[in-house]
C-alpha atoms as a PDB file:
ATOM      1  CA  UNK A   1     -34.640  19.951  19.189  1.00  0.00           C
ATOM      2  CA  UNK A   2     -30.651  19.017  19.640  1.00  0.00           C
ATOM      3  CA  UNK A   3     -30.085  19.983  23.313  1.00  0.00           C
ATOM      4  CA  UNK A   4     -25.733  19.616  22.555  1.00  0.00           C
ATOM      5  CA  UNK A   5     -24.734  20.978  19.643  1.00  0.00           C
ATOM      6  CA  UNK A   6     -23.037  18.827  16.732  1.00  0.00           C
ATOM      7  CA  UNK A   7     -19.525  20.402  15.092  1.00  0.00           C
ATOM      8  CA  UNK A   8     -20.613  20.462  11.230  1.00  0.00           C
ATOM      9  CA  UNK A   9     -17.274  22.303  10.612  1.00  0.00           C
ATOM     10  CA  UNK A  10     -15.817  19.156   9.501  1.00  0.00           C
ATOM     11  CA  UNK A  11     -17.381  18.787   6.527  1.00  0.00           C
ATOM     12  CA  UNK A  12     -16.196  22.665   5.439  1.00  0.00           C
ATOM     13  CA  UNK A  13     -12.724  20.923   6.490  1.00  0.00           C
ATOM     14  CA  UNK A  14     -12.404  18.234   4.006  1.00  0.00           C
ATOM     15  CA  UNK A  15     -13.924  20.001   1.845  1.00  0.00           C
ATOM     16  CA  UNK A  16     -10.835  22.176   2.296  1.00  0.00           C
ATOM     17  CA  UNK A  17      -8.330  19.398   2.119  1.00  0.00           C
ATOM     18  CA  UNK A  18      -9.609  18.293  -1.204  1.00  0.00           C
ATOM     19  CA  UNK A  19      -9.513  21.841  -2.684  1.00  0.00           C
ATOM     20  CA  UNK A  20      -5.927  21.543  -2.142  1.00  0.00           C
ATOM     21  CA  UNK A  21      -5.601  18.811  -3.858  1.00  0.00           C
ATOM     22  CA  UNK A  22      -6.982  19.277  -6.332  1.00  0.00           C
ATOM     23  CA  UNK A  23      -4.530  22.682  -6.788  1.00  0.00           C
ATOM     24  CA  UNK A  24      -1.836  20.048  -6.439  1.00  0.00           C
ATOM     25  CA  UNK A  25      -3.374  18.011  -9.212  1.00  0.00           C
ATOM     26  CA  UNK A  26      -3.667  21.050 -11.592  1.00  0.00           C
ATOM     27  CA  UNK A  27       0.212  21.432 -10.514  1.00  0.00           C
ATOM     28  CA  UNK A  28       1.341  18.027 -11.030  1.00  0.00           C
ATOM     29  CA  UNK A  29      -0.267  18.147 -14.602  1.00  0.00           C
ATOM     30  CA  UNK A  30       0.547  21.424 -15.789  1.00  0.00           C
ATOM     31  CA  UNK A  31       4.012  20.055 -14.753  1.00  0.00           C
ATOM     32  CA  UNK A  32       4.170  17.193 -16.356  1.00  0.00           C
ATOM     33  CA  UNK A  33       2.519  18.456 -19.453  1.00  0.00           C
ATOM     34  CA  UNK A  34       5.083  21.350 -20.120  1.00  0.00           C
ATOM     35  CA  UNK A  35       8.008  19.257 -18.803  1.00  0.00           C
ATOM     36  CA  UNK A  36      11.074  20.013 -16.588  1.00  0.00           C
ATOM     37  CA  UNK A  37      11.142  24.169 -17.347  1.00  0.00           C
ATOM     38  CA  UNK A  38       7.560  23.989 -14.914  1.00  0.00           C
ATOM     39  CA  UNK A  39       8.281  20.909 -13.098  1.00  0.00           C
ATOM     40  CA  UNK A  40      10.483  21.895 -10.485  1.00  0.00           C
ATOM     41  CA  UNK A  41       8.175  25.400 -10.204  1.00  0.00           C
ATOM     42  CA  UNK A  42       5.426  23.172  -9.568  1.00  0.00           C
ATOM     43  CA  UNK A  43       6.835  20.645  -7.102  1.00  0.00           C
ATOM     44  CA  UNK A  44       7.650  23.950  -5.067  1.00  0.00           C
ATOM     45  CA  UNK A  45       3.934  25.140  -4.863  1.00  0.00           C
ATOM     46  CA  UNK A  46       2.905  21.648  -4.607  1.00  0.00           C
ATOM     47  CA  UNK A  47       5.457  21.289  -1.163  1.00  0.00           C
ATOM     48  CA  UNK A  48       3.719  24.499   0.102  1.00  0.00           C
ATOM     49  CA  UNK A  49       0.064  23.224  -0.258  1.00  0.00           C
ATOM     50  CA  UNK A  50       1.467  19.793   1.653  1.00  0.00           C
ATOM     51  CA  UNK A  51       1.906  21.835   4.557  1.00  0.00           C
ATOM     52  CA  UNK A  52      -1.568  23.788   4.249  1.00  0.00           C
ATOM     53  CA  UNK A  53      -2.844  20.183   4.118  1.00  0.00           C
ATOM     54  CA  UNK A  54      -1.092  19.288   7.342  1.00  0.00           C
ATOM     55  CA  UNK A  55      -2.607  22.077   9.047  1.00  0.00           C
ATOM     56  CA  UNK A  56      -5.764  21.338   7.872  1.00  0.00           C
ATOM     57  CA  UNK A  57      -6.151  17.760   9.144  1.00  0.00           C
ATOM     58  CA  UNK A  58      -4.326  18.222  12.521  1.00  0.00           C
ATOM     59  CA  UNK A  59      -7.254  21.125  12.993  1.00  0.00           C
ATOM     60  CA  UNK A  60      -9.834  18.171  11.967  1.00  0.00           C
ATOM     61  CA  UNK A  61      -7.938  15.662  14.269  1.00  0.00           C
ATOM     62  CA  UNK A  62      -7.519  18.754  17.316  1.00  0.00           C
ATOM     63  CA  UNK A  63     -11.937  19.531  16.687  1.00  0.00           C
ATOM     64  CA  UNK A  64     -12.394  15.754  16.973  1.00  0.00           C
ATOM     65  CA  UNK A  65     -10.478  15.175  20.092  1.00  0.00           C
ATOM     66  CA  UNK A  66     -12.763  18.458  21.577  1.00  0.00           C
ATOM     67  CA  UNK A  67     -16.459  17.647  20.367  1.00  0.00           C
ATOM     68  CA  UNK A  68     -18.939  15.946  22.255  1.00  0.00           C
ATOM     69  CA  UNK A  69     -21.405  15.054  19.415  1.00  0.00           C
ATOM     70  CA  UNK A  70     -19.456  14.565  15.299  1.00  0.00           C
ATOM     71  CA  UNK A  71     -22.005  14.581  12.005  1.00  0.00           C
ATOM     72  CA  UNK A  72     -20.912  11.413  11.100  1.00  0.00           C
ATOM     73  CA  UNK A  73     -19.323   8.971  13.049  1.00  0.00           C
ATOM     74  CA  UNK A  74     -15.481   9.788  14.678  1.00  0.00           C
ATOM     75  CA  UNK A  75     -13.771   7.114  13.114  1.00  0.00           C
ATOM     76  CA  UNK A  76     -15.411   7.474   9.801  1.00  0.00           C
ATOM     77  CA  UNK A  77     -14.045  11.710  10.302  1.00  0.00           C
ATOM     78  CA  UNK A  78     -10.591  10.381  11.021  1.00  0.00           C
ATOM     79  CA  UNK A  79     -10.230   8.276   8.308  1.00  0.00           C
ATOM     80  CA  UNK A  80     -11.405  10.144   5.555  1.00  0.00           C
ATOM     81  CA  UNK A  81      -9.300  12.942   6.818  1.00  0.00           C
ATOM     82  CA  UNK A  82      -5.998  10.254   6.822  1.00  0.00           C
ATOM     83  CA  UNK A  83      -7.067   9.108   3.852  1.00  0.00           C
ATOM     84  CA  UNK A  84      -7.306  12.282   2.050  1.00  0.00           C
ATOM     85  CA  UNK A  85      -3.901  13.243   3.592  1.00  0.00           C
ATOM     86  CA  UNK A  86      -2.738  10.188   2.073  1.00  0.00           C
ATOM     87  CA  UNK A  87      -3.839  11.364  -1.177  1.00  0.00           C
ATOM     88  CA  UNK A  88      -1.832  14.710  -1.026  1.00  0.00           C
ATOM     89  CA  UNK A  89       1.526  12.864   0.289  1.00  0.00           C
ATOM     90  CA  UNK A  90       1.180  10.778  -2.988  1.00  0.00           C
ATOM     91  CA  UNK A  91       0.909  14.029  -4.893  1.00  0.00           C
ATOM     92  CA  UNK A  92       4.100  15.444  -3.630  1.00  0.00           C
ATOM     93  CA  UNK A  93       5.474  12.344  -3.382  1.00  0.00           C
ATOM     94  CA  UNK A  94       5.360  12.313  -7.368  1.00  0.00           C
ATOM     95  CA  UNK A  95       6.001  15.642  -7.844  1.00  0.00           C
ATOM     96  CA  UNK A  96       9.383  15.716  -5.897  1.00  0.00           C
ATOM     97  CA  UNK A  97      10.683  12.482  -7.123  1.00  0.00           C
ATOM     98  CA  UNK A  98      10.134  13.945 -11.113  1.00  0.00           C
ATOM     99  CA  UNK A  99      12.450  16.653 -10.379  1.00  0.00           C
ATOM    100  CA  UNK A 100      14.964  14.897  -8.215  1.00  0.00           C
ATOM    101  CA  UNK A 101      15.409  12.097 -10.835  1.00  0.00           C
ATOM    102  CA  UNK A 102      15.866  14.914 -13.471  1.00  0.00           C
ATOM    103  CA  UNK A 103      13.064  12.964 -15.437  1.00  0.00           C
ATOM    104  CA  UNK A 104      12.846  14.398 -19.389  1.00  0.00           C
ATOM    105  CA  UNK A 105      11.134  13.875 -21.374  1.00  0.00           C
ATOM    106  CA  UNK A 106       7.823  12.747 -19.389  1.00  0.00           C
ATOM    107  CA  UNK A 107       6.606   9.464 -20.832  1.00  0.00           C
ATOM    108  CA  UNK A 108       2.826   9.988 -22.036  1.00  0.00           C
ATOM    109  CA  UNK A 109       1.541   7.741 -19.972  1.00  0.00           C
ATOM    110  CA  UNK A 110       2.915   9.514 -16.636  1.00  0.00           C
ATOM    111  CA  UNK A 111       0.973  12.480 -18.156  1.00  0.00           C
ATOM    112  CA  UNK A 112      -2.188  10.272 -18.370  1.00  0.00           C
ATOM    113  CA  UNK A 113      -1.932   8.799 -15.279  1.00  0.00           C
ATOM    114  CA  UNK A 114      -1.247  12.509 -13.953  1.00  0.00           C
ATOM    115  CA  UNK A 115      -4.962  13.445 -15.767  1.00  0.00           C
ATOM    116  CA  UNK A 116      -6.689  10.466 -13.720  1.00  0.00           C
ATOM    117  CA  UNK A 117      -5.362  11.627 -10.887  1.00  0.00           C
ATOM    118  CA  UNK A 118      -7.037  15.550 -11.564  1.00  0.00           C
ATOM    119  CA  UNK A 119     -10.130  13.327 -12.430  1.00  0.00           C
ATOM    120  CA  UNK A 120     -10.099  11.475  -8.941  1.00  0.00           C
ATOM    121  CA  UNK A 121      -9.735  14.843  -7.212  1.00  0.00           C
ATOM    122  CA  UNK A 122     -12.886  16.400  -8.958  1.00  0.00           C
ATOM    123  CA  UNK A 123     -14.938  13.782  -7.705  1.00  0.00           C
ATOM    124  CA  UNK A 124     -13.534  13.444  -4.206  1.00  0.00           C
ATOM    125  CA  UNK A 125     -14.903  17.111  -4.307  1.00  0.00           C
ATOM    126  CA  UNK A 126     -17.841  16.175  -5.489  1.00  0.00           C
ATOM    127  CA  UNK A 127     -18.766  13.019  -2.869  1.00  0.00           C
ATOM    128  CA  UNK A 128     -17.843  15.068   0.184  1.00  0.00           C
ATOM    129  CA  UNK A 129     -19.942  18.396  -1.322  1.00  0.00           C
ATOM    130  CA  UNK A 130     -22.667  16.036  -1.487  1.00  0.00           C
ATOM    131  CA  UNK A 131     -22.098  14.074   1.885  1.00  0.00           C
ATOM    132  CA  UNK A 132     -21.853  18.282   3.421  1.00  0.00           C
ATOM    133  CA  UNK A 133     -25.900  18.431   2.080  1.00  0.00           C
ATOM    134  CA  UNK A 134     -26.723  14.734   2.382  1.00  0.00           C
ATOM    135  CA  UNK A 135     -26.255  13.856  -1.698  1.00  0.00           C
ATOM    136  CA  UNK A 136     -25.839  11.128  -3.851  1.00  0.00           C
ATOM    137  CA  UNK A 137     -22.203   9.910  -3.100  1.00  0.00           C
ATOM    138  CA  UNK A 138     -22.048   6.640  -5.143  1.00  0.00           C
ATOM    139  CA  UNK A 139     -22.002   8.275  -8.740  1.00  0.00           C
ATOM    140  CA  UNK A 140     -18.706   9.989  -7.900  1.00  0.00           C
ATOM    141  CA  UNK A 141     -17.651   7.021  -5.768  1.00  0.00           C
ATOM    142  CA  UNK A 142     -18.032   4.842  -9.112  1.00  0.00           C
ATOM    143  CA  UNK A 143     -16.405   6.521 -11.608  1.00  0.00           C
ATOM    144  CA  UNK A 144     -13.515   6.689  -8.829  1.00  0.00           C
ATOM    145  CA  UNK A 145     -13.112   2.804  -8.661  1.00  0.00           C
ATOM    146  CA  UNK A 146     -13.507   3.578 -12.968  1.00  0.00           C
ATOM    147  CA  UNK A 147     -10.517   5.900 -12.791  1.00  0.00           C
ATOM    148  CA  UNK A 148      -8.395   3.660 -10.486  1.00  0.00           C
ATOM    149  CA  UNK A 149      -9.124   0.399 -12.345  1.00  0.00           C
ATOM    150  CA  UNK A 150      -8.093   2.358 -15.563  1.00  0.00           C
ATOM    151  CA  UNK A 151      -4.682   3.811 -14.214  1.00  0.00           C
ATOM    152  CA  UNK A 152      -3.840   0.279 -12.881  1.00  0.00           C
ATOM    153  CA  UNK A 153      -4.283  -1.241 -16.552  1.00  0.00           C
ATOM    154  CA  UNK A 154      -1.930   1.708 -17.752  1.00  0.00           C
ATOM    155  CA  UNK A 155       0.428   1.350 -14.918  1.00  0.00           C
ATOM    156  CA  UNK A 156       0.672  -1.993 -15.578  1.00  0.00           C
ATOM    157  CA  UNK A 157       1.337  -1.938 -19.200  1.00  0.00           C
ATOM    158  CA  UNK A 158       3.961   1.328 -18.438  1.00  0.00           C
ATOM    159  CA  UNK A 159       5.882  -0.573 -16.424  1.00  0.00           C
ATOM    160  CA  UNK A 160       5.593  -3.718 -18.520  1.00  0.00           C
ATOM    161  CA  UNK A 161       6.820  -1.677 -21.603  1.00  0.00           C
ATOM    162  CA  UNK A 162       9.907  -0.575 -19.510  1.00  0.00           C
ATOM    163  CA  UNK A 163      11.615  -3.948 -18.571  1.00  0.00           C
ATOM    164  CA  UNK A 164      10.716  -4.253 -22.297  1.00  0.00           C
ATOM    165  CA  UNK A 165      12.153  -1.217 -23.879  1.00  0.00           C
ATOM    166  CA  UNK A 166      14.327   0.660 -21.477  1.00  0.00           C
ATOM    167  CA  UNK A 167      18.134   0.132 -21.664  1.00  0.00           C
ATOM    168  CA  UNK A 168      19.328   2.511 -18.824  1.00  0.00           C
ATOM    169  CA  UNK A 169      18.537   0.637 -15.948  1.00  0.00           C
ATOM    170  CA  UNK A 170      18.757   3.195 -13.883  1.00  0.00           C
ATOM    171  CA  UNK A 171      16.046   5.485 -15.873  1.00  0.00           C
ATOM    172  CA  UNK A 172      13.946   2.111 -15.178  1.00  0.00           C
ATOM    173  CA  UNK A 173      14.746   1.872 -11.856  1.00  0.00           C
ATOM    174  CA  UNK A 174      13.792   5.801 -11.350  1.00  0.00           C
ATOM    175  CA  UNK A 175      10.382   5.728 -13.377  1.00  0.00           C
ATOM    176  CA  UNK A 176       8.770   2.623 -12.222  1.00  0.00           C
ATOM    177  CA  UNK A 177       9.124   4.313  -9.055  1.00  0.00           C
ATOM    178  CA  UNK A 178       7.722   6.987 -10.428  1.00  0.00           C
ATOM    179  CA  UNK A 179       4.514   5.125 -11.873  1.00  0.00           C
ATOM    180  CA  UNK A 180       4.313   3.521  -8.699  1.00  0.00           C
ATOM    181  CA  UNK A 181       3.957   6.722  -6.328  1.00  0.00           C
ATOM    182  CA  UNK A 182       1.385   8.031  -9.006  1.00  0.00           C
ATOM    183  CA  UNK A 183      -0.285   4.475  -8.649  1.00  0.00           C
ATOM    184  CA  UNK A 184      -0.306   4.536  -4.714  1.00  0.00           C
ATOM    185  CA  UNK A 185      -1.834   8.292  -4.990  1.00  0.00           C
ATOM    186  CA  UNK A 186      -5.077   7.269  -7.201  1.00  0.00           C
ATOM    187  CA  UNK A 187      -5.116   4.062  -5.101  1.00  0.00           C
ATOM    188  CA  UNK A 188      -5.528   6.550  -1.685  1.00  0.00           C
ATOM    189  CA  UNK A 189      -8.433   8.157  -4.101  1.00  0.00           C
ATOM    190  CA  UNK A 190      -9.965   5.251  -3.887  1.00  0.00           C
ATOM    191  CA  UNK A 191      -9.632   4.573   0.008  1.00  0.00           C
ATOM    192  CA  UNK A 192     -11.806   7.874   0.478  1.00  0.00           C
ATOM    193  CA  UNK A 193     -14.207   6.668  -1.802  1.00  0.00           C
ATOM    194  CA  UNK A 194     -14.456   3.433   0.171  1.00  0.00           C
ATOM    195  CA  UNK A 195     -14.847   4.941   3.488  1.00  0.00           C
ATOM    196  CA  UNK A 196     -17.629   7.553   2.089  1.00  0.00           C
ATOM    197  CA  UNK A 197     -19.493   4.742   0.713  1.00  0.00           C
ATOM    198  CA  UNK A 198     -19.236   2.679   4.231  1.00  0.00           C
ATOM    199  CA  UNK A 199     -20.536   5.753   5.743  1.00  0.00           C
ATOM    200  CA  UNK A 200     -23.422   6.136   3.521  1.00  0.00           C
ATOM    201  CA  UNK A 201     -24.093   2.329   4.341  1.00  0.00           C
ATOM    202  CA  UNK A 202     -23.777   2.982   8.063  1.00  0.00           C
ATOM    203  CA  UNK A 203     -26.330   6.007   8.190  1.00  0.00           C
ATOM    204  CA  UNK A 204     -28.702   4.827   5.381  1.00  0.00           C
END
């Protein structure tokens, strides 16, 4: 028998910060997808689920600073939570800079990059689902680090193919920018996945 109790809330929490992004992920595609007549439509929602997202981790980061006894350890709580903010900043991030820069028409390979990043959020759901009931965390973990080494390759070759074939350089200047928020944002996908799996190692 547990004679203090131990907050389990937090798990309900993240699992709350990555059902928002993964709204801002169905945003930032069905943006990018239809082009500037949703974009800037989008990138408004998307700013408005940012702030539920702040309020979500500073109530993780206010619960952690008042329990006594955490499910997993407090560091591993504040760093997922960071890391998942992370994540959403990336997201709007994108989002605001497409509009701003008046960006039309979306290159394909923003739109791809835009569908890895929708991927990455519908398996963060699914590794901290499965860390709430004590499942397997790896498989989504995996085909994370799949999804991140993929959108690097495409990165790479979308940027590559600019300094090739763009001739405004200030559209160059403005997309690589672009490509490189999207980047940092699957990138942050990855962090969570790396702290989940440390986690699993530390309470295997």
């Amino acid at each position: 028998m547990r004679l203090l109790p131990r907050e389990e809330k937090f798990y309900g929490l993240f699992l709350k910060q990555v059902e928002i992004i993964s709204e801002a992920t169905r945003l930032l595609l069905d943006g990018v997808r239809t082009g500037n007549s949703r974009m800037a439509g989008a990138a408004t929602e998307i700013n408005v689920l940012e702030h539920r997202g702040d309020e979500v981790i500073h109530e993780i980061f206010t619960r952690l600073n008042q329990t006594f006894i955490t499910p997993i350890d407090p560091e591993d709580i504040h760093n997922i939570s960071a890391a998942l903010d992370n994540v959403l900043d990336g997201i709007e991030d994108t989002a605001h800079r497409l509009v701003s820069y008046h960006i039309n028409p979306i290159p394909p390979d923003l739109i791809t990059l835009s569908e890895f990043a929708q991927g990455c959020a519908k398996e963060l759901h699914g590794a901290l689902a499965a860390l709430e009931i004590g499942g397997p965390i790896m498989p989504h973990c995996i085909e994370i680090n799949r999804l991140e080494n993929e959108a690097d390759r495409i990165g790479r070759s979308a940027v590559a193919d600019l300094f090739n074939k763009e001739k405004d350089p200030v559209t160059l200047i403005k997309l690589k920018e672009i490509y490189e928020f999207i980047e940092d944002t699957i990138d942050s996908c990855e962090d969570v996945a790396d702290v989940l799996q440390n986690v699993v190692v530390k309470n295997s």
